[in-house]
N, C-alpha and C. Protein backbone atom coordinates (compact mmCIF):
# COMPACT_ATOMS: atom_id res chain seq x y z
N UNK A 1 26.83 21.78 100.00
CA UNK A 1 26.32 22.49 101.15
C UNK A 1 27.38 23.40 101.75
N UNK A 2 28.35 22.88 101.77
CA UNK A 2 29.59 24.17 102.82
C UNK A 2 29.61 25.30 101.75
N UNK A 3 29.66 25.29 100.04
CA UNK A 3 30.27 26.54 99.50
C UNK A 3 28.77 27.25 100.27
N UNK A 4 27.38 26.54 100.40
CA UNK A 4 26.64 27.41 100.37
C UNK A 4 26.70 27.98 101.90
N UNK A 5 27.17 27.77 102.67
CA UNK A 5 27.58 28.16 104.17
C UNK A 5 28.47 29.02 103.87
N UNK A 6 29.44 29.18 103.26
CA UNK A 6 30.68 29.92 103.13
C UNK A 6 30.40 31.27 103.36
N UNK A 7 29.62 31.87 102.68
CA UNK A 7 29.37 33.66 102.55
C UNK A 7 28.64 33.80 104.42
N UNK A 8 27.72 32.88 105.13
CA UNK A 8 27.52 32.88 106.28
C UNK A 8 28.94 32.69 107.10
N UNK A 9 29.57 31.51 106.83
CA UNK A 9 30.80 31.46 107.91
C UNK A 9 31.73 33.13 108.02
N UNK A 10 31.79 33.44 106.29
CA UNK A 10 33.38 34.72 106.14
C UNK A 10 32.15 35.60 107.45
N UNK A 11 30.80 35.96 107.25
CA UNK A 11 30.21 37.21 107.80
C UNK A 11 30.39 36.69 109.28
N UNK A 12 30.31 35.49 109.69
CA UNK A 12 29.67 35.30 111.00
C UNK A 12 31.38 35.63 111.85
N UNK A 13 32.43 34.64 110.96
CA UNK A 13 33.75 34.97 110.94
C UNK A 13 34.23 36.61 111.49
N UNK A 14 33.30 37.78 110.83
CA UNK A 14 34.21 38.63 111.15
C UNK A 14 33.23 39.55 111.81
N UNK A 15 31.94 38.95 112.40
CA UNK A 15 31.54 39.82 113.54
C UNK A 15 31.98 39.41 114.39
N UNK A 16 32.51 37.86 114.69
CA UNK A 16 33.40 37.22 116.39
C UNK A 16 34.90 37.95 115.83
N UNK A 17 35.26 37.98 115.05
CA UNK A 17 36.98 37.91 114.96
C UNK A 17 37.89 37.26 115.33
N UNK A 18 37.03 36.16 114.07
CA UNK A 18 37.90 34.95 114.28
C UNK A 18 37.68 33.85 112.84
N UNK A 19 38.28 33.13 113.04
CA UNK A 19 38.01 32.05 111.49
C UNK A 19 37.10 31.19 111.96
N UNK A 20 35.75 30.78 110.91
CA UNK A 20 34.96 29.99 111.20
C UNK A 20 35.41 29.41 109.74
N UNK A 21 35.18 27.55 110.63
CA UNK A 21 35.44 26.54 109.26
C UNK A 21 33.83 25.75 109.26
N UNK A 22 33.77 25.68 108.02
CA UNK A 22 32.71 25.55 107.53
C UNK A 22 32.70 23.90 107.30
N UNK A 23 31.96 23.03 107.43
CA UNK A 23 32.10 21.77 106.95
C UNK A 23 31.25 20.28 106.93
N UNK A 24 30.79 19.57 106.22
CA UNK A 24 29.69 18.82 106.45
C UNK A 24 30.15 17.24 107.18
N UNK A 25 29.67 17.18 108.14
CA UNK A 25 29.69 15.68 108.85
C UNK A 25 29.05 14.59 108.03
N UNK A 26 29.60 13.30 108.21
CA UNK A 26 28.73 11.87 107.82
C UNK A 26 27.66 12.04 107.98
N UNK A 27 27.22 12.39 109.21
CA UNK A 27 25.77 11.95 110.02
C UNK A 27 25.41 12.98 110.87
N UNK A 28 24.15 13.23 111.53
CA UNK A 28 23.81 13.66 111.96
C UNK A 28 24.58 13.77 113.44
N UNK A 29 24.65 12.06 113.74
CA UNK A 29 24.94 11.88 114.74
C UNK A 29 26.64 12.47 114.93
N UNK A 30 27.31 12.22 114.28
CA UNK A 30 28.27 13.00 114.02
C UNK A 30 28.57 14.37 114.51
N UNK A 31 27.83 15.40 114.34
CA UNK A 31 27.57 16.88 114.65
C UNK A 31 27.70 16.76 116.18
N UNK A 32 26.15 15.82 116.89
CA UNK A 32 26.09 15.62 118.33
C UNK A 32 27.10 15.34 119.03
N UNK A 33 27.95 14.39 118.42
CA UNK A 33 28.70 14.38 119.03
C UNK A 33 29.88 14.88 119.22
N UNK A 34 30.29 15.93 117.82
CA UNK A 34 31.26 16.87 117.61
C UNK A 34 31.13 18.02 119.19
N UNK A 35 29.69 18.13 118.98
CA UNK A 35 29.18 19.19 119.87
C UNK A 35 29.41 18.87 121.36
N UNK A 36 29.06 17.74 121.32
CA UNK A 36 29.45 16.85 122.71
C UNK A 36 30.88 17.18 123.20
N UNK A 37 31.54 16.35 122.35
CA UNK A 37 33.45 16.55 122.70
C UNK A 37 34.06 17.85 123.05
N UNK A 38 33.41 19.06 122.09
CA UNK A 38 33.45 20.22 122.00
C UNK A 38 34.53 20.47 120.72
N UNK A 39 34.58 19.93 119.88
CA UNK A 39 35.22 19.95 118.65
C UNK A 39 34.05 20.61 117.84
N UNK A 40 32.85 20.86 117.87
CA UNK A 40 31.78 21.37 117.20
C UNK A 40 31.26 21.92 118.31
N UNK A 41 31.46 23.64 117.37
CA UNK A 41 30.71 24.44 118.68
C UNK A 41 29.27 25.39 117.51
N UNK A 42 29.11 24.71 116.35
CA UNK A 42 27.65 25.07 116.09
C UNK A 42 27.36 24.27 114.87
N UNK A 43 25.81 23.69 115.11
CA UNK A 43 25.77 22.68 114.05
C UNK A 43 24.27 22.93 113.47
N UNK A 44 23.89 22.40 112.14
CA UNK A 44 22.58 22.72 111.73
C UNK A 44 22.32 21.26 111.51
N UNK A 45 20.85 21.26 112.74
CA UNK A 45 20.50 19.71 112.32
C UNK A 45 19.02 19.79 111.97
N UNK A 46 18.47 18.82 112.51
CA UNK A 46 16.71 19.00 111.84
C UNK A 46 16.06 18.45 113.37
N UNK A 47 15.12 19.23 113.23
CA UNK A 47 14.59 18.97 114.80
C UNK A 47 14.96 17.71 115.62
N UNK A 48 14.68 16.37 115.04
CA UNK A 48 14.61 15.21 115.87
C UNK A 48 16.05 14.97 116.36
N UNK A 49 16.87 15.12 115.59
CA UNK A 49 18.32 15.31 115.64
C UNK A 49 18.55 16.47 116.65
N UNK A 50 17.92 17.41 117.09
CA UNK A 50 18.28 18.60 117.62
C UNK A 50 18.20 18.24 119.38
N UNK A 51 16.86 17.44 119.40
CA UNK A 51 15.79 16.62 120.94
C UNK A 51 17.07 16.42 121.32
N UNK A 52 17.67 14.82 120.37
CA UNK A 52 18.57 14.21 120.62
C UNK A 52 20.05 14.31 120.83
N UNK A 53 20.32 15.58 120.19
CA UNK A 53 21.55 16.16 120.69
C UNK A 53 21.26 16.68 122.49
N UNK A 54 19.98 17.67 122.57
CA UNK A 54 19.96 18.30 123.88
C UNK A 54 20.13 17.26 124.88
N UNK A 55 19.42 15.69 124.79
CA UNK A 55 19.52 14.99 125.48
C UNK A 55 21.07 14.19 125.85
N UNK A 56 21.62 13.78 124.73
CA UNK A 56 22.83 13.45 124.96
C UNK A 56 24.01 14.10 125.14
N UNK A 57 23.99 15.38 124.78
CA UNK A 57 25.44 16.46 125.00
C UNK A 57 24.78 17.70 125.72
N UNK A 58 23.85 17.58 126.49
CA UNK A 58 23.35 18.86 126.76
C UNK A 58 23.42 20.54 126.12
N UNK A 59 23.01 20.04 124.60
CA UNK A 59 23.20 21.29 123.78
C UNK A 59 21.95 22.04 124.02
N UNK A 60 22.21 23.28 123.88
CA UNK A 60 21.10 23.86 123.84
C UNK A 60 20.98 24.79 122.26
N UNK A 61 19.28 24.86 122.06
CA UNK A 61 18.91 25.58 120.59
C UNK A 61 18.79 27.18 120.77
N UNK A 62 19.36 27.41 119.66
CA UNK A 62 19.77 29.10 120.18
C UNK A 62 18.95 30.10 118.54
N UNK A 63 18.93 29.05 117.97
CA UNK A 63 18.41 29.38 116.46
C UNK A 63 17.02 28.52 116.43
N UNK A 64 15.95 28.65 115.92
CA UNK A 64 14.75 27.95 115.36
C UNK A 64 13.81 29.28 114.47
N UNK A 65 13.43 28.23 113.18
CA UNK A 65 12.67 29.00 112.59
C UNK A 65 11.14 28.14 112.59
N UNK A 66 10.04 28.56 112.77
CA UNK A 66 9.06 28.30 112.50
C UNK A 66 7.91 28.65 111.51
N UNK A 67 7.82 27.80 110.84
CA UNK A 67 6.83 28.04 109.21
C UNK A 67 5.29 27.85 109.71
């Protein structure tokens, strides 16, 4: 999963101007709480995981796609 993030991180990398590290957590819960601490400032989870982040780290969703 990260090589396939990679070509997103270098682009996303050099419209902020800055290094984005790319990298996969244990768990879901993991991310939340990366996001929480503020050691993770963007994470791809799956909806139920997403509720549960907003509720416990007050993240908010800035990306959603709907099929």
């Amino acid at each position: 999963m990260v090589d396939d993030l990679e070509p997103f991180a270098k682009a996303l990398g050099e419209k902020l101007g800055m290094k984005v590290e790319v990298f996969t957590a244990s768990s879901y819960i993991g991310v939340i709480e990366g996001i929480g601490s503020g050691s993770v400032d963007f994470g791809l989870v799956p909806p139920f995981s997403a509720v549960l982040s907003n509720k416990q780290s007050n993240t908010k969703k800035h990306i959603s796609r709907n099929k």
